[in-house]
C-alpha atoms as a PDB file:
ATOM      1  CA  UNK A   1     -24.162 -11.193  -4.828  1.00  0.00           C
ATOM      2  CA  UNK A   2     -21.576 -12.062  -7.447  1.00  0.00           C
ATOM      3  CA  UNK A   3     -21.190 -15.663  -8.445  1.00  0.00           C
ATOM      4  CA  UNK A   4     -18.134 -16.998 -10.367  1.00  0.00           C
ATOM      5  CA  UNK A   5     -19.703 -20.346 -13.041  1.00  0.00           C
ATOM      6  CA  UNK A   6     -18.380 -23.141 -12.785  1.00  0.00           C
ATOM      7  CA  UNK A   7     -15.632 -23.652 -15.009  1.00  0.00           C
ATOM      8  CA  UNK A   8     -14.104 -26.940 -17.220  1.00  0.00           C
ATOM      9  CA  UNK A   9     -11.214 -28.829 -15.579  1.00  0.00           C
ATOM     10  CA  UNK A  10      -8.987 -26.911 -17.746  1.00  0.00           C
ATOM     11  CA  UNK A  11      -9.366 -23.589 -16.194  1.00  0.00           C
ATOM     12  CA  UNK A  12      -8.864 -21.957 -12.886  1.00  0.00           C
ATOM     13  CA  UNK A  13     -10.673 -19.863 -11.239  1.00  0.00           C
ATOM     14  CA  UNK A  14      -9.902 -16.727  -8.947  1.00  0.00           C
ATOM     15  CA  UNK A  15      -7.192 -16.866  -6.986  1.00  0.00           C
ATOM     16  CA  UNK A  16      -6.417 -15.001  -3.715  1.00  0.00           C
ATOM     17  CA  UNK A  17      -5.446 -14.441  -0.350  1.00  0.00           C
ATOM     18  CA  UNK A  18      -6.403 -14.281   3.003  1.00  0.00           C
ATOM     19  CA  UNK A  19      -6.475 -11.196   5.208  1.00  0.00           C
ATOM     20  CA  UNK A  20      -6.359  -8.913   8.107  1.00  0.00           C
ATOM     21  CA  UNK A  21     -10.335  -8.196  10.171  1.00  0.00           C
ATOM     22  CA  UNK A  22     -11.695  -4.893  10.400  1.00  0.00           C
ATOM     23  CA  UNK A  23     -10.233  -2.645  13.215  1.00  0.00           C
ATOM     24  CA  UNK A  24     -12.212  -3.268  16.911  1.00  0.00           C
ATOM     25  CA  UNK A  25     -12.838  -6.086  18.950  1.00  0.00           C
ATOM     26  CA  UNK A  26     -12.647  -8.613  16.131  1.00  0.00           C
ATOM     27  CA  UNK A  27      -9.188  -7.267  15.189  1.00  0.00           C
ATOM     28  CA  UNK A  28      -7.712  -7.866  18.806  1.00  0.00           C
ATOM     29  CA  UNK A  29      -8.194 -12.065  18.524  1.00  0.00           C
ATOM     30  CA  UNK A  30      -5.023 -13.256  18.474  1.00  0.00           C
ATOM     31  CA  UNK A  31      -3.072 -15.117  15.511  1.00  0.00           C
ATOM     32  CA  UNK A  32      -5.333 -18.520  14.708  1.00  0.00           C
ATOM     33  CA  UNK A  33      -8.424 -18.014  16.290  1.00  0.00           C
ATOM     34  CA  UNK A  34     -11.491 -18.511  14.704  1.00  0.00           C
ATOM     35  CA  UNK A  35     -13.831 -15.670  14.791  1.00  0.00           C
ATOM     36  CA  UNK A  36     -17.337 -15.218  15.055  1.00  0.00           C
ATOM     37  CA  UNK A  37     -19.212 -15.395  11.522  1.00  0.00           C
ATOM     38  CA  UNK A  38     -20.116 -11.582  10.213  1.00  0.00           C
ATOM     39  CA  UNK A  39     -24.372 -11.485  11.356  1.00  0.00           C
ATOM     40  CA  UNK A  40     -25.712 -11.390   8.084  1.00  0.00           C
ATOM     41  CA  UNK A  41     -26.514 -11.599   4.499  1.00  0.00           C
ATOM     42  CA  UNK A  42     -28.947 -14.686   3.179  1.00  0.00           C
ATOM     43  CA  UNK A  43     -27.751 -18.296   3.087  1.00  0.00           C
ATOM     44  CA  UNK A  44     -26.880 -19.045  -0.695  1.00  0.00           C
ATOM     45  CA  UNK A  45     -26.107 -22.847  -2.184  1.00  0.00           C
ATOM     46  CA  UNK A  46     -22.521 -22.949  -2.890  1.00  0.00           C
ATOM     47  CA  UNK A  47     -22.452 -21.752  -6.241  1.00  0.00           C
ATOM     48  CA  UNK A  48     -19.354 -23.865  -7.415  1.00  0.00           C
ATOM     49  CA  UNK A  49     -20.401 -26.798  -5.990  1.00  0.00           C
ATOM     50  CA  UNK A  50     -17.312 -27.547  -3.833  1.00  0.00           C
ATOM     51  CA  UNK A  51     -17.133 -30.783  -1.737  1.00  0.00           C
ATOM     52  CA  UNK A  52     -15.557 -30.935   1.521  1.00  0.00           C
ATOM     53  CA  UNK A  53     -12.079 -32.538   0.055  1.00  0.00           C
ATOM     54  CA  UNK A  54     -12.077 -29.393  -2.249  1.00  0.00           C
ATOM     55  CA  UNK A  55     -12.388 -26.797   0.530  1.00  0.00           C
ATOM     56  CA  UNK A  56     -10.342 -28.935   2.835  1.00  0.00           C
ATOM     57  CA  UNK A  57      -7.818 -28.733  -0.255  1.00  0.00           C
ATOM     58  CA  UNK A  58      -7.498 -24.824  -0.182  1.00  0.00           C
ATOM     59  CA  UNK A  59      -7.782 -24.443   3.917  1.00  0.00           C
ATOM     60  CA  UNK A  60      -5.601 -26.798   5.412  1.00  0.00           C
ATOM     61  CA  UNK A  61      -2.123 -25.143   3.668  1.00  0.00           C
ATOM     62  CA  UNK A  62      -3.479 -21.532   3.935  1.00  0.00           C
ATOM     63  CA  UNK A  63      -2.056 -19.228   6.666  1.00  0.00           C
ATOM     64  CA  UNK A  64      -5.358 -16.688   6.560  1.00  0.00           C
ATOM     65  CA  UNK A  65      -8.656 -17.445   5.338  1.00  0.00           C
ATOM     66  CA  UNK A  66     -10.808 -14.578   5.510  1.00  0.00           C
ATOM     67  CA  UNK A  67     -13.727 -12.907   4.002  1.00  0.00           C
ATOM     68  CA  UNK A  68     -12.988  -9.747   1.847  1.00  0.00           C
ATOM     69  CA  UNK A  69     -15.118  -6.864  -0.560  1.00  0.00           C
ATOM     70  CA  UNK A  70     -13.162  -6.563  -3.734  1.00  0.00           C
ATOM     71  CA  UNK A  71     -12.490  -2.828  -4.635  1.00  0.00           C
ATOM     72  CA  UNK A  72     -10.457  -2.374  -7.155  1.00  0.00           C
ATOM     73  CA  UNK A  73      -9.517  -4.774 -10.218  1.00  0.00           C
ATOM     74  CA  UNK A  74      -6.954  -4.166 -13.495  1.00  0.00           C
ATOM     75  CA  UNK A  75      -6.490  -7.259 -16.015  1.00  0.00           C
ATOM     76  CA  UNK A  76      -3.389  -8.191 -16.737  1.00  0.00           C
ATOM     77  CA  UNK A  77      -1.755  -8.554 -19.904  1.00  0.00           C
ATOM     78  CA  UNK A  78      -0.818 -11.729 -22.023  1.00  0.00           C
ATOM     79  CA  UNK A  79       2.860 -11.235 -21.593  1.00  0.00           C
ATOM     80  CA  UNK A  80       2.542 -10.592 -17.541  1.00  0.00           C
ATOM     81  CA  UNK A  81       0.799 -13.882 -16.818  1.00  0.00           C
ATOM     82  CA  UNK A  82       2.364 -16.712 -18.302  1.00  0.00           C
ATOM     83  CA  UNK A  83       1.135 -20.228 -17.523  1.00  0.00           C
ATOM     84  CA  UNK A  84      -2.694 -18.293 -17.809  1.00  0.00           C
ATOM     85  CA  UNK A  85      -5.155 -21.249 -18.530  1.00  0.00           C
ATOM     86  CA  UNK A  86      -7.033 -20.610 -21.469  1.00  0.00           C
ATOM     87  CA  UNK A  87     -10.131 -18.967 -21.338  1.00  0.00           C
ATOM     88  CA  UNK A  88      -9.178 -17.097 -17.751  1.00  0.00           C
ATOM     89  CA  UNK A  89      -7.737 -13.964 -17.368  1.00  0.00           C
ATOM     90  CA  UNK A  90      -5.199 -12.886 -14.641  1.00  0.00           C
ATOM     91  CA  UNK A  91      -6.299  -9.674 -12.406  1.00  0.00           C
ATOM     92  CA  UNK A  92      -4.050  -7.611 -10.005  1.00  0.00           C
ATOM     93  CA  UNK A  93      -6.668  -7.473  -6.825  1.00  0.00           C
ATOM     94  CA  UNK A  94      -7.127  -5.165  -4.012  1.00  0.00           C
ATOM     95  CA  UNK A  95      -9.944  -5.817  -1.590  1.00  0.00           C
ATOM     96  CA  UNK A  96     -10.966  -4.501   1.747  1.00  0.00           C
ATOM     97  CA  UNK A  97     -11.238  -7.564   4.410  1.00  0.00           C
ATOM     98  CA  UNK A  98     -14.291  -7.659   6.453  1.00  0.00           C
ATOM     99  CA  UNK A  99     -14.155 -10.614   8.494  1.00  0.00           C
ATOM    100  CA  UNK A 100     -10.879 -13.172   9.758  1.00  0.00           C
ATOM    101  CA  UNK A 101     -11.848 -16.502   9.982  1.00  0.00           C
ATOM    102  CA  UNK A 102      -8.274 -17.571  10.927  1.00  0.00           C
ATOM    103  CA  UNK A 103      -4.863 -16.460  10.631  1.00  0.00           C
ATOM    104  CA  UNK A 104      -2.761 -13.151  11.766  1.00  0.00           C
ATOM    105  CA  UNK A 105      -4.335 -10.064  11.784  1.00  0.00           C
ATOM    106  CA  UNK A 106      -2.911  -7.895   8.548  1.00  0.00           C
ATOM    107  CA  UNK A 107      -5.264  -4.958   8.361  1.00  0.00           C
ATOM    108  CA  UNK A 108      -7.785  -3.697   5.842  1.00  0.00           C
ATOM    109  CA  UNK A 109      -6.581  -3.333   2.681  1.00  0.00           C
ATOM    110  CA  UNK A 110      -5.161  -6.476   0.916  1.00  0.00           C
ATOM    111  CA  UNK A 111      -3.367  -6.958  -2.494  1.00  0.00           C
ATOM    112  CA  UNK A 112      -3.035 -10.030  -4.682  1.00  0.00           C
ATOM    113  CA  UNK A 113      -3.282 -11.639  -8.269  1.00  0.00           C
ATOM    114  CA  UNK A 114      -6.108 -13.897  -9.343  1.00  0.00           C
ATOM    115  CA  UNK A 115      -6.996 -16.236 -12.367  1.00  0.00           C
ATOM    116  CA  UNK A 116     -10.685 -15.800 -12.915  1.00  0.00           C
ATOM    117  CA  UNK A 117     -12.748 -17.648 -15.349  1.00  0.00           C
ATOM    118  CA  UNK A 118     -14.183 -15.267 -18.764  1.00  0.00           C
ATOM    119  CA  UNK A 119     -17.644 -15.165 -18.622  1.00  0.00           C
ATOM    120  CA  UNK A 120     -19.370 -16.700 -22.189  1.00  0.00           C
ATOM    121  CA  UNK A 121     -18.780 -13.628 -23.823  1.00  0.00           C
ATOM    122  CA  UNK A 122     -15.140 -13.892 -23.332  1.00  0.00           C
ATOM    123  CA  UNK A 123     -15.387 -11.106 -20.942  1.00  0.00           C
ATOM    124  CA  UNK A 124     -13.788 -10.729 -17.183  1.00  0.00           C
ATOM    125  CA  UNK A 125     -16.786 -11.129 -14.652  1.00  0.00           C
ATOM    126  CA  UNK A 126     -17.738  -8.256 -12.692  1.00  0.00           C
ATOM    127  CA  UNK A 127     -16.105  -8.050  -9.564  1.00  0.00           C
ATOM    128  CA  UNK A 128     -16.318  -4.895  -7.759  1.00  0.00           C
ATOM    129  CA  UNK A 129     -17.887  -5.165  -4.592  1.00  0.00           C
ATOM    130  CA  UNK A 130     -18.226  -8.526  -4.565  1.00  0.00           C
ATOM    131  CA  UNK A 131     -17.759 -10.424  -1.473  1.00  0.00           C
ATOM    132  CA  UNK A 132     -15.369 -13.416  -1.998  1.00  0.00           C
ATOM    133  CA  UNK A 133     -13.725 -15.700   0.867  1.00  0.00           C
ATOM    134  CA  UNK A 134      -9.322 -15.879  -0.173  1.00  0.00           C
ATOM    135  CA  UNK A 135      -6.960 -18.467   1.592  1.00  0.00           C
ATOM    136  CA  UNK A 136      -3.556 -17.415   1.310  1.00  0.00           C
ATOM    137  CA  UNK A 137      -0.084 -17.250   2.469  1.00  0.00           C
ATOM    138  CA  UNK A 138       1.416 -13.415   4.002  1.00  0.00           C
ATOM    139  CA  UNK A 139       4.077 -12.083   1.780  1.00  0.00           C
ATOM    140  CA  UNK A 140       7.235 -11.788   4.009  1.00  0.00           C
ATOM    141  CA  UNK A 141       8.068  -8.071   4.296  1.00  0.00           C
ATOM    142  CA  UNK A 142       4.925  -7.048   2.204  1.00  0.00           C
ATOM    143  CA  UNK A 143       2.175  -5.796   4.517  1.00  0.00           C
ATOM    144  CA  UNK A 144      -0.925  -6.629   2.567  1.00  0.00           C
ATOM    145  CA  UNK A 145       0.523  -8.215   0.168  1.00  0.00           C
ATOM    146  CA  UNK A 146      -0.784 -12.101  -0.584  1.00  0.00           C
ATOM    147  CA  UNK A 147      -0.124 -15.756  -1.959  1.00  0.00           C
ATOM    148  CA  UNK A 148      -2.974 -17.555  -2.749  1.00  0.00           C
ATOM    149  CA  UNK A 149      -2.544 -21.425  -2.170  1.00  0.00           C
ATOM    150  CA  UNK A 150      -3.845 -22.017  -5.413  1.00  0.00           C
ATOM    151  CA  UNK A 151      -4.710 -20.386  -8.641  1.00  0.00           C
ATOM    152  CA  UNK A 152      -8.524 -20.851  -7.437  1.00  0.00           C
ATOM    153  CA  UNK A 153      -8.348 -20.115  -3.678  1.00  0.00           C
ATOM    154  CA  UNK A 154     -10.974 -16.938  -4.058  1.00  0.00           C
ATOM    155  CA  UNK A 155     -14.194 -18.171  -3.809  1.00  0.00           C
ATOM    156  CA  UNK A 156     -17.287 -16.486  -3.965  1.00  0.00           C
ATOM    157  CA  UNK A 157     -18.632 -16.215  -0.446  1.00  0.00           C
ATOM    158  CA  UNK A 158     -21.970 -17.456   0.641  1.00  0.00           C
ATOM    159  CA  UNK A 159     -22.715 -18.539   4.153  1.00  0.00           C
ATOM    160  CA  UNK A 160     -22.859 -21.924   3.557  1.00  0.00           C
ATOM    161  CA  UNK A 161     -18.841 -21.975   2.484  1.00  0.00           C
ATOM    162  CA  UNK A 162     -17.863 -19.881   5.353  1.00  0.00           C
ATOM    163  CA  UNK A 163     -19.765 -22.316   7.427  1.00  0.00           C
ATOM    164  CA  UNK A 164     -17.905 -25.055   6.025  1.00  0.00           C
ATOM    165  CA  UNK A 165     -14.430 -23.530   6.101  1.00  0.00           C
ATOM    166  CA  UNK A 166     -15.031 -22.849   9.378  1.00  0.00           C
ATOM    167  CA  UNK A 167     -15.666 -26.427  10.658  1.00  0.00           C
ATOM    168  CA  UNK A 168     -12.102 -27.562   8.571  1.00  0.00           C
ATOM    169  CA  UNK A 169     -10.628 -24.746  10.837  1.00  0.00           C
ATOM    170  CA  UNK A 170     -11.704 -25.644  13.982  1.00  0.00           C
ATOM    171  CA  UNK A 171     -10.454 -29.228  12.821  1.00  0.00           C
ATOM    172  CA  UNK A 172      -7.298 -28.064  11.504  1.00  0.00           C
ATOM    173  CA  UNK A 173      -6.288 -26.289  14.727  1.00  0.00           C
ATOM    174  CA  UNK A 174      -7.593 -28.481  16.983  1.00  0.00           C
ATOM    175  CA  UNK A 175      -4.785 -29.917  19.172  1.00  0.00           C
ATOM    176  CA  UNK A 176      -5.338 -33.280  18.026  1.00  0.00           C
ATOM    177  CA  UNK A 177      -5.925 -32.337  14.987  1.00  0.00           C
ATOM    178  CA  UNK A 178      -5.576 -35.525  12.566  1.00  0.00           C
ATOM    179  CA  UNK A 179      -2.188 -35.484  10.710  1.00  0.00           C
ATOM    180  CA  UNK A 180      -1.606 -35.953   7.067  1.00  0.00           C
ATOM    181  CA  UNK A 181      -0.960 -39.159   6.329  1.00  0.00           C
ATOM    182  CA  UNK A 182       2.325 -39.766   3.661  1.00  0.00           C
ATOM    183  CA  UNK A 183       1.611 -43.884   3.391  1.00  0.00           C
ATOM    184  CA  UNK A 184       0.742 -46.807   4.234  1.00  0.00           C
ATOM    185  CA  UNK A 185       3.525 -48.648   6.380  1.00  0.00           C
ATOM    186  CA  UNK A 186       2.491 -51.825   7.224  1.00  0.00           C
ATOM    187  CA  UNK A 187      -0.501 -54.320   7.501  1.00  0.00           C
ATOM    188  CA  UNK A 188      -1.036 -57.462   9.526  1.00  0.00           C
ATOM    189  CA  UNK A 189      -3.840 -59.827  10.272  1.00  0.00           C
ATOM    190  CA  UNK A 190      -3.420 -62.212  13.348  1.00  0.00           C
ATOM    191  CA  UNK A 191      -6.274 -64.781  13.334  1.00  0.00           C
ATOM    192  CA  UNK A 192      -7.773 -65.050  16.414  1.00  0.00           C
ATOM    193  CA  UNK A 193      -8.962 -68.970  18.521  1.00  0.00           C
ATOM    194  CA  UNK A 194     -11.962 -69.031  17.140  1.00  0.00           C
ATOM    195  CA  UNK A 195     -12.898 -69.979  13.370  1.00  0.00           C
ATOM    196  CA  UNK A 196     -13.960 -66.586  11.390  1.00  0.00           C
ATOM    197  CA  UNK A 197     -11.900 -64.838  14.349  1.00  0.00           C
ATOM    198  CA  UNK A 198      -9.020 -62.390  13.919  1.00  0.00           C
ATOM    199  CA  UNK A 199      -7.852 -58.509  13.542  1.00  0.00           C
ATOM    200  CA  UNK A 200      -6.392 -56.501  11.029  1.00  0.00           C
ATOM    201  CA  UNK A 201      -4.006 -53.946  11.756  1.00  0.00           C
ATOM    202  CA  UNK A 202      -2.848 -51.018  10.098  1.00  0.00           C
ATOM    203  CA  UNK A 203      -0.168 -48.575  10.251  1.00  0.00           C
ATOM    204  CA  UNK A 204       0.613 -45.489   8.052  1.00  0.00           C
ATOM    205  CA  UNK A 205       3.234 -42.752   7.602  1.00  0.00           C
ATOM    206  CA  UNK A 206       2.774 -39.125   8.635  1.00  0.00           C
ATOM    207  CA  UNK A 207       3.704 -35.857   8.384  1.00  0.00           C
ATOM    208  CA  UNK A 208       5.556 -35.026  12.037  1.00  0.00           C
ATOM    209  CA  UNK A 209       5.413 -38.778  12.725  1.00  0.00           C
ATOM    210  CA  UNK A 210       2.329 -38.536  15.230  1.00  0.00           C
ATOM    211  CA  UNK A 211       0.657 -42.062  14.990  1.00  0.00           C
ATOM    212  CA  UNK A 212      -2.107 -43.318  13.330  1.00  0.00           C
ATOM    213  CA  UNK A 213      -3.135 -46.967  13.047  1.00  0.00           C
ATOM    214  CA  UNK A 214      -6.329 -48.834  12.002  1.00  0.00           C
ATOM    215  CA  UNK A 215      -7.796 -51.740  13.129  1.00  0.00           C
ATOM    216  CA  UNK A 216     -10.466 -54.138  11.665  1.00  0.00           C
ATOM    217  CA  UNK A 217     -11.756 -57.229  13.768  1.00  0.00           C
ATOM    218  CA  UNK A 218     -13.872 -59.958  12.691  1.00  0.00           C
ATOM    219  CA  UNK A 219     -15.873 -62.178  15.168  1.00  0.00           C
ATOM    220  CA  UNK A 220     -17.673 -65.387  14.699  1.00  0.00           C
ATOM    221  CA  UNK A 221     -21.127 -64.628  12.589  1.00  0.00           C
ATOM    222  CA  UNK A 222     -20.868 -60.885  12.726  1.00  0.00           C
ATOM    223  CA  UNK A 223     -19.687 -58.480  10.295  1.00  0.00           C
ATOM    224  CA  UNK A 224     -16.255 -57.389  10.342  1.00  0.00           C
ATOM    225  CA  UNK A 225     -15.947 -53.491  12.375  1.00  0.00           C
ATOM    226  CA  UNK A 226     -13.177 -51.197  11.767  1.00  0.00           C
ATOM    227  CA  UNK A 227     -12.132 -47.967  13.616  1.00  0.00           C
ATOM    228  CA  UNK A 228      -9.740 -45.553  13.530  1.00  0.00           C
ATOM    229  CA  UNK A 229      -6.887 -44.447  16.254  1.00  0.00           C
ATOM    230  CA  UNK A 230      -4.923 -40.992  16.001  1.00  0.00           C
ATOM    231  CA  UNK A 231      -2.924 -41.500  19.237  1.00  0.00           C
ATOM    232  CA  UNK A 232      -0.605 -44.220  20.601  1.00  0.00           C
ATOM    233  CA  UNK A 233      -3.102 -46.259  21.278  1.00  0.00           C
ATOM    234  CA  UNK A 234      -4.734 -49.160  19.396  1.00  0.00           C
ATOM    235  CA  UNK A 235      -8.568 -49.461  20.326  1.00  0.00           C
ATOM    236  CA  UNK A 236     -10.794 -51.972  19.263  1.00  0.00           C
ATOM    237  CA  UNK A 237     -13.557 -49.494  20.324  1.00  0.00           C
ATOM    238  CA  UNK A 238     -12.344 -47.076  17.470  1.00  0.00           C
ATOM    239  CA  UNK A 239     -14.862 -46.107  15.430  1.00  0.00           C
ATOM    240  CA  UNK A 240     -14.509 -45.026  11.776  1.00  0.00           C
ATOM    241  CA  UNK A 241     -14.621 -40.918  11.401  1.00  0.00           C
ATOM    242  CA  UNK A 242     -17.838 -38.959  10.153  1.00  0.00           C
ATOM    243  CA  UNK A 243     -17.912 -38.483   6.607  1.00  0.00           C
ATOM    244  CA  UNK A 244     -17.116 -34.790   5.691  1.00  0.00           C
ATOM    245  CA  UNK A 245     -14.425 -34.309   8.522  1.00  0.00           C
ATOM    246  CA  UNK A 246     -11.058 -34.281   9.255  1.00  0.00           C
ATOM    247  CA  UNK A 247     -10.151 -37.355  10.077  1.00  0.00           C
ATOM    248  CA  UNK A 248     -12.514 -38.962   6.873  1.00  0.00           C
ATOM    249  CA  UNK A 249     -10.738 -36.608   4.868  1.00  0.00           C
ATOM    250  CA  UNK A 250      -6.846 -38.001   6.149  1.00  0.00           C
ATOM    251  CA  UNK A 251      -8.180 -41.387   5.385  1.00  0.00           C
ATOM    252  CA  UNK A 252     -10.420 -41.541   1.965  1.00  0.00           C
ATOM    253  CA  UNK A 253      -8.123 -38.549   0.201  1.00  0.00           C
ATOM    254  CA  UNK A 254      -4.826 -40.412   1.271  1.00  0.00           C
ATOM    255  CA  UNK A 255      -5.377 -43.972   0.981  1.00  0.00           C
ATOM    256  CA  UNK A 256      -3.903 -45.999  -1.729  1.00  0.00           C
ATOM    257  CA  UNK A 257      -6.336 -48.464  -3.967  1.00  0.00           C
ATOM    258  CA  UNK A 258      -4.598 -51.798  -2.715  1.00  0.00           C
ATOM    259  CA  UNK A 259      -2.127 -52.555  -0.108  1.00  0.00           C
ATOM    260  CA  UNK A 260       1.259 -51.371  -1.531  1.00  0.00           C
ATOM    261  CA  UNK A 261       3.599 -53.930  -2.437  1.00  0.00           C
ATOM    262  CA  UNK A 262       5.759 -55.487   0.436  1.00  0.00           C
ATOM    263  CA  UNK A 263       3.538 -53.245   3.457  1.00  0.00           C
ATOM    264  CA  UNK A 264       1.082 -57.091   3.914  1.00  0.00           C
ATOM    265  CA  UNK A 265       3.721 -58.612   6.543  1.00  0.00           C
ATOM    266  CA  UNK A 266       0.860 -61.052   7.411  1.00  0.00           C
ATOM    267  CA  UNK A 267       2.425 -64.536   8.029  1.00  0.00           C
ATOM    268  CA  UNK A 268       0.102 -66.661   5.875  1.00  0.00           C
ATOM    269  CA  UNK A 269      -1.276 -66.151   2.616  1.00  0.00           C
ATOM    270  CA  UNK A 270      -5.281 -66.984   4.227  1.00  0.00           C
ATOM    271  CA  UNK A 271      -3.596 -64.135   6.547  1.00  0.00           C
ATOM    272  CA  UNK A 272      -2.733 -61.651   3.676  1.00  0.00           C
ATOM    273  CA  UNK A 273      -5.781 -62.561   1.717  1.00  0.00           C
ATOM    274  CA  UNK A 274      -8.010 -61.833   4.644  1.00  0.00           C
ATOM    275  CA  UNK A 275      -5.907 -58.269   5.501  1.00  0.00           C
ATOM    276  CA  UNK A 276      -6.208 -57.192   1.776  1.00  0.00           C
ATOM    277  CA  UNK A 277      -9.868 -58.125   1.863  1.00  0.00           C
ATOM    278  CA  UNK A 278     -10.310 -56.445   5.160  1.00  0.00           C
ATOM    279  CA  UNK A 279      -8.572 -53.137   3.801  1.00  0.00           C
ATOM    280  CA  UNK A 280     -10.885 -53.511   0.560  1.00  0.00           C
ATOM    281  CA  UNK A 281     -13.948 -53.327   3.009  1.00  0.00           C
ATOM    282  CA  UNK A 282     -12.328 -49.881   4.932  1.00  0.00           C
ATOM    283  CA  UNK A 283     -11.853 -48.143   1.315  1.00  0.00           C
ATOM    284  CA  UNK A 284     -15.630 -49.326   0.499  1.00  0.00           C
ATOM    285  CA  UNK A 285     -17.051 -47.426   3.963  1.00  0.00           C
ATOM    286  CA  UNK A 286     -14.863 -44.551   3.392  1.00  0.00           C
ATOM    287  CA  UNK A 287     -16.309 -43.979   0.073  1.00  0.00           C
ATOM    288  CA  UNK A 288     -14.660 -41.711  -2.743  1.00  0.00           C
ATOM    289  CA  UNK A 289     -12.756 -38.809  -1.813  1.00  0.00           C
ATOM    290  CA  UNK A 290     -14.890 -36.632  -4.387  1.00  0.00           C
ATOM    291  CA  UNK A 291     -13.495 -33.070  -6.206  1.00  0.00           C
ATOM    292  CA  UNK A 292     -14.723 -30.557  -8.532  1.00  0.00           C
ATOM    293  CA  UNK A 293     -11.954 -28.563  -8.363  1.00  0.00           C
ATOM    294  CA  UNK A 294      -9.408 -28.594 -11.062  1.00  0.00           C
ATOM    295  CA  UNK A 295      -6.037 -30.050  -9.950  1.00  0.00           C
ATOM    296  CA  UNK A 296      -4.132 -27.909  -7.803  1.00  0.00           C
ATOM    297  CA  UNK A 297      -1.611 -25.304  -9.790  1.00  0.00           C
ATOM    298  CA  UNK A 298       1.337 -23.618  -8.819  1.00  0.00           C
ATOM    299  CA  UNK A 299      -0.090 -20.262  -6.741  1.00  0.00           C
ATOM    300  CA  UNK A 300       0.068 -16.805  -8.401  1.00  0.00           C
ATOM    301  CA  UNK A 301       3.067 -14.617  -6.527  1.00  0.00           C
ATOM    302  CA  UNK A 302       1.491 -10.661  -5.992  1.00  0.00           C
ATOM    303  CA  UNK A 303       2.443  -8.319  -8.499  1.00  0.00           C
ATOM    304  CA  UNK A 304       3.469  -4.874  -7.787  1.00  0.00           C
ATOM    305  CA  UNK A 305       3.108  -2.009  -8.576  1.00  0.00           C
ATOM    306  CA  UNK A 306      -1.209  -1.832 -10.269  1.00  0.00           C
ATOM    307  CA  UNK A 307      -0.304  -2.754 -13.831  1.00  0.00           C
END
């Protein structure tokens, strides 16, 4: 099985797009369901190392994600890819998809551009027949044709990423599905009757305005709790999410360093002192929101016809 090295911040690697199943059963499921994984082939250790807020990255924007056998590759020249990061070269793609993990069905065959990383030699890896997972946008009025969401949105597949990308999609089009959260609106602390009493309350900004609010409470002699809410209602029995989900992922990848100038509406300064220190403690818990991805680049449009 083909595996792409890791490559230096500077470069991208592969880039492609997201598919159509193979004819049959599988190929009936309608438009965003999440099929069953392919039986099969040996678990492998994800070979570039992604973390969850790199995969959740590429699969949260992408229309398909699917699983796909290259077949055919031609290299690009210098003057058709401009903005090519050095030591990467640009391929025109077609690829036979195999298996939909989510998205409309498009059919077999599948066309798109990726940047892929030269191996040490300075040479373009080889690809044919290699299976690689591609999150991607359709092409409107281009059957087959595809926009990766990012220069690097082929991956080389190994059960372990499918598995992963999978749980992000179930996530993703859950109906409650945690939004993505824009800023931080407003924090307040209200001490409570009791010395060493109070909560901390926290509201952010999201995309389609569906709420979500945080509280931290402190009690006499205990440590302070936090949880998270995303519905209308504020629960002191919310609970901070799992690492590696959705809703950790809203939180630790969106969340600003301090409270944002003029969002501590606390009416004391002990009050403001105790909500900054309060969301200190919720950044602490959350932990980093780690990549090893390079930073996202502009996606790759298709290019037709083969060069």
């Amino acid at each position: 099985m083909l595996r792409f090295p890791l490559f230096a911040p500077t470069a991208l690697t592969a880039a492609a797009m997201v598919l159509a199943p193979l004819a049959g059963a599988a190929a009936q499921a309608p438009a965003g369901v999440i099929r069953a994984p392919a039986a099969a082939s040996a678990a492998a250790a994800n070979p570039l190392d992604l973390t969850y807020a790199d995969l959740a990255d590429l699969a949260l924007p992408a229309d398909l994600v699917a699983r796909a056998q290259v077949r055919k590759v031609a290299r690009l020249k210098p003057e058709q890819a401009p903005g090519l990061p050095a030591g990467s070269a640009r391929l025109y793609v077609e690829a036979r998809t195999t298996a939909l993990l989510a998205g409309p069905d498009l059919g077999e065959s599948i066309r798109f551009l990726a940047d892929v990383p030269l191996d040490a030699k300075g040479r373009v890896p080889r690809l044919s027949k290699a299976d690689v997972l591609v999150l991607a946008h359709t092409v409107p009025a281009k059957p087959g044709d595809l926009l990766l969401v990012a220069p690097d949105a082929m991956l080389p597949w190994s059960s372990g990423t499918e598995q992963r990308l999978r749980a992000i999609l179930t996530e993703k089009l859950a109906p409650d599905a945690p939004p993505a959260i824009t800023g931080l609106r407003e924090a307040l602390h209200v001490p409570g009757n009791l010395a060493g009493e109070g909560e901390t309350q926290l509201f952010f900004a999201t995309e389609g305005g569906k709420p979500v609010s945080l509280s931290v409470v402190r009690r006499p002699g205990q440590a302070a709790t936090w949880g998270v809410s995303f519905s209308e209602i504020v629960d002191q029995a919310a609970r901070p999410p799992a690492k590696d989900t959705l809703g950790w992922y809203r939180l630790a990848c969106a969340l600003p360093a301090q409270l944002p100038e003029g969002t501590n509406i606390s009416g004391s300064p002990e009050d403001q002192r105790i909500a900054a220190e309060d969301y200190a403690q919720v950044l602490g818990e959350l932990g980093a929101c780690l990549h090893n991805r390079a930073p996202a680049a502009p996606p790759v449009a298709a290019a037709r016809p083969l060069p």
